[in-house]
C-alpha atoms as a PDB file:
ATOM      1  CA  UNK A   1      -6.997  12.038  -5.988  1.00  0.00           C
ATOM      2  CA  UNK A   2      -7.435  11.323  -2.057  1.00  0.00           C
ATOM      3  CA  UNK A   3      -4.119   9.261  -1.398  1.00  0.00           C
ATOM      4  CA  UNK A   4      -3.628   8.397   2.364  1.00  0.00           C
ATOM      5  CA  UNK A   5      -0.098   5.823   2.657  1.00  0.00           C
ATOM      6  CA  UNK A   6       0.024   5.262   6.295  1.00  0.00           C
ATOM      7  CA  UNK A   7       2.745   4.685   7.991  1.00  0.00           C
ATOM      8  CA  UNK A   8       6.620   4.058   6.638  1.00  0.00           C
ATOM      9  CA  UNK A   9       7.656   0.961   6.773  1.00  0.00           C
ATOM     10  CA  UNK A  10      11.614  -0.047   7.580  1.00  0.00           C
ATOM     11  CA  UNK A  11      12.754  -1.470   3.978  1.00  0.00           C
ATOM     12  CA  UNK A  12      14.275  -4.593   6.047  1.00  0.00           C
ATOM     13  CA  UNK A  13      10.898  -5.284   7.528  1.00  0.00           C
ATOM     14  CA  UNK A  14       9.247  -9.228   6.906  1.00  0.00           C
ATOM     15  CA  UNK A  15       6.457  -9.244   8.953  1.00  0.00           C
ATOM     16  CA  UNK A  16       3.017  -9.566   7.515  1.00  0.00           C
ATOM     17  CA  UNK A  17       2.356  -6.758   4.987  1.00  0.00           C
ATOM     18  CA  UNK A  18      -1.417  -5.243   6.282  1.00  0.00           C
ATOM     19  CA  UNK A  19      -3.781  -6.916   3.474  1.00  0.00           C
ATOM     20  CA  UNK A  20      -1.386  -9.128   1.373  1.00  0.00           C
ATOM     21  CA  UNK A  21      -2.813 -12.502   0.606  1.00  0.00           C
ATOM     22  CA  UNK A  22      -0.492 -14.873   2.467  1.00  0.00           C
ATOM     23  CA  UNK A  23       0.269 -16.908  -0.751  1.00  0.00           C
ATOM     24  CA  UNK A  24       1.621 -13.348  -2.312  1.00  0.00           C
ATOM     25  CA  UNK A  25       3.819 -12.422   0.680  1.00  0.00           C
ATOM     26  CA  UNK A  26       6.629 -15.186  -0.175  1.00  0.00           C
ATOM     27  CA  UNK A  27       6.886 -13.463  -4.196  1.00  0.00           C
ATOM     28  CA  UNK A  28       6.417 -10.143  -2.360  1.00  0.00           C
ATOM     29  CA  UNK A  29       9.794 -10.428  -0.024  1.00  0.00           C
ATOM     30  CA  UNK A  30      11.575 -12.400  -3.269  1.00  0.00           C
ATOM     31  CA  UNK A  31      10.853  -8.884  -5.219  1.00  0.00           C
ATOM     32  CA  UNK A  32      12.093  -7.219  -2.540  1.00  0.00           C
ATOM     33  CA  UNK A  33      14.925  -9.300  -2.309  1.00  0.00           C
ATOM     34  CA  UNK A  34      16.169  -8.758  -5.814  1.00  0.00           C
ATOM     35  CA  UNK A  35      14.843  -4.642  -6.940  1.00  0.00           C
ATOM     36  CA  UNK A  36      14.244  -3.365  -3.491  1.00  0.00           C
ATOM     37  CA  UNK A  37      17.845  -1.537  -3.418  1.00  0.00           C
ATOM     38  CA  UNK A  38      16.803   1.900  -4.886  1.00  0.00           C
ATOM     39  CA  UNK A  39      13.236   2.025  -2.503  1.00  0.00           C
ATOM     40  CA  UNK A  40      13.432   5.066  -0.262  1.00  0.00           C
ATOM     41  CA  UNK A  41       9.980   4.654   1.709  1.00  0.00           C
ATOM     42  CA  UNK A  42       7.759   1.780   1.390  1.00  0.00           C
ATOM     43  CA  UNK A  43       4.286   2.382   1.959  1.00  0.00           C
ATOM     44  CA  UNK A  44       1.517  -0.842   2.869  1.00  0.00           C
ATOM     45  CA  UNK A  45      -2.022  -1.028   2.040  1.00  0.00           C
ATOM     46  CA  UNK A  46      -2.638   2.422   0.823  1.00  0.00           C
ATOM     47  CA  UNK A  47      -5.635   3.942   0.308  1.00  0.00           C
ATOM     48  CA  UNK A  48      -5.936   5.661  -3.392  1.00  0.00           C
ATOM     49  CA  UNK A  49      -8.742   7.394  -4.721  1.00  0.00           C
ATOM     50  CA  UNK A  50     -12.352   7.946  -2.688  1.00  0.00           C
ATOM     51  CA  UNK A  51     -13.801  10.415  -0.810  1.00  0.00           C
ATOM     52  CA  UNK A  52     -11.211  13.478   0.001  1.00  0.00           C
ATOM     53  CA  UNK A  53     -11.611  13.970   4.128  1.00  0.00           C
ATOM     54  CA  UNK A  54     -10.102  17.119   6.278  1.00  0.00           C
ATOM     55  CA  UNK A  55      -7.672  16.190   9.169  1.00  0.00           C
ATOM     56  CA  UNK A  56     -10.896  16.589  11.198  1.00  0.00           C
ATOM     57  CA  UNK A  57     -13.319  14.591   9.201  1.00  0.00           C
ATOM     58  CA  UNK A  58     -10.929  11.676   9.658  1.00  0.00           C
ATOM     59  CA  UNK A  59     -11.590  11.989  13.472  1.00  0.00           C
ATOM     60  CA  UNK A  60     -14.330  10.760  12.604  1.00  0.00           C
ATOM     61  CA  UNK A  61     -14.761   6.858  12.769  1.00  0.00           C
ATOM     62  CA  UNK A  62     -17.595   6.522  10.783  1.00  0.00           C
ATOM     63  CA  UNK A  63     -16.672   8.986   8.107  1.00  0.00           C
ATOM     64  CA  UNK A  64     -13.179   7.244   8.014  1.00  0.00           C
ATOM     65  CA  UNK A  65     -14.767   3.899   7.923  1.00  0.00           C
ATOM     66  CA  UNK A  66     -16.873   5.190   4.710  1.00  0.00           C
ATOM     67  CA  UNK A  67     -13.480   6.291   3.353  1.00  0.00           C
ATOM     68  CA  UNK A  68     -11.634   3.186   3.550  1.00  0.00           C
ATOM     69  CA  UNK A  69     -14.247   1.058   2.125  1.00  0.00           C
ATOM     70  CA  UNK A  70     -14.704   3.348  -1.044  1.00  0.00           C
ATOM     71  CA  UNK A  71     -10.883   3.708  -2.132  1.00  0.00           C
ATOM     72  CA  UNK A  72      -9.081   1.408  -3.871  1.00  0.00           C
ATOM     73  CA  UNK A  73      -6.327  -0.100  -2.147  1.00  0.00           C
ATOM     74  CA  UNK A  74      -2.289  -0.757  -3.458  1.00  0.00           C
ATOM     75  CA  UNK A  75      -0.312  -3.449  -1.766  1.00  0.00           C
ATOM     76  CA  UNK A  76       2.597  -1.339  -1.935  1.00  0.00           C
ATOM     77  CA  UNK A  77       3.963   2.356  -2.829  1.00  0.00           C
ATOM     78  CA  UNK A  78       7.354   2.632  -3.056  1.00  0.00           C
ATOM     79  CA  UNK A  79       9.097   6.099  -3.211  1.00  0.00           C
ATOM     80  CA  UNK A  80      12.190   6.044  -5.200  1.00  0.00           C
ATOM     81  CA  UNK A  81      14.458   9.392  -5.958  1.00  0.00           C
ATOM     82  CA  UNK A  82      12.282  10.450  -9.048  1.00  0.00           C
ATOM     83  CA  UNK A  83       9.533   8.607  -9.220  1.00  0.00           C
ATOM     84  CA  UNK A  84       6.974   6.479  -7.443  1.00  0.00           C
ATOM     85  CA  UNK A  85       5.840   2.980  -8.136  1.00  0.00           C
ATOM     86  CA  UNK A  86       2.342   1.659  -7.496  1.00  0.00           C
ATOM     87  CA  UNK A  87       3.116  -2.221  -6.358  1.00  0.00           C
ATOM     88  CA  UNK A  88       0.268  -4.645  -6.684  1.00  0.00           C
ATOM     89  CA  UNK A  89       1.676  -8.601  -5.364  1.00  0.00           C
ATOM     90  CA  UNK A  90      -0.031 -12.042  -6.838  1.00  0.00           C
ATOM     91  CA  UNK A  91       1.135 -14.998  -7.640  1.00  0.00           C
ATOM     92  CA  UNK A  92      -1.979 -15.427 -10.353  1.00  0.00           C
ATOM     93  CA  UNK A  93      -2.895 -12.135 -11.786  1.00  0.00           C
ATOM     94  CA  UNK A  94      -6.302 -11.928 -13.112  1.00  0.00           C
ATOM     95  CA  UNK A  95      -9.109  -9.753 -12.390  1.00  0.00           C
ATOM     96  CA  UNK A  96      -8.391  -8.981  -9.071  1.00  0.00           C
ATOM     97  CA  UNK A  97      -5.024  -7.051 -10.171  1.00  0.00           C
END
């Protein structure tokens, strides 16, 4: 699956995470907070699944923009030492989750 995370982000950082609801960003940093220790890299708005593009296709603005809109997106990927965690933030989980 096509998986493109972006840029690391310090595990200290509290600005505004790129496409978190504002409401979720307050339970976001709380998680953080209190099970964040073990995190290695943490990864915002990442782009899972779609079409798979070369290096050079993603030059490309209107190939990347058709890539963007057809993945899913996680609010966070964290990288731990033997595993990786898929992080989706809300403070009501329904459908959207």
């Amino acid at each position: 699956m096509p998986t493109d995370l972006g840029r690391p982000y310090a595990l200290d950082w509290r600005g505004d995470p790129p496409h978190m609801l504002k409401r979720d960003v307050p339970v976001w940093y709380r998680f953080l907070e209190k099970w964040g220790t073990p995190f290695l890299n943490l990864y915002y708005d990442c782009l899972l699944g779609g079409p798979f593009l070369s290096p050079e296709e993603k030059k490309d603005p209107l190939k990347w923009m058709w890539r963007v809109n057809l993945a899913k997106r996680a609010d966070a990927i964290a990288e731990l030492e033997n595993e990786v965690w898929i992080i989706e933030v809300t403070t009501d989980p329904g459908l959207r989750v």
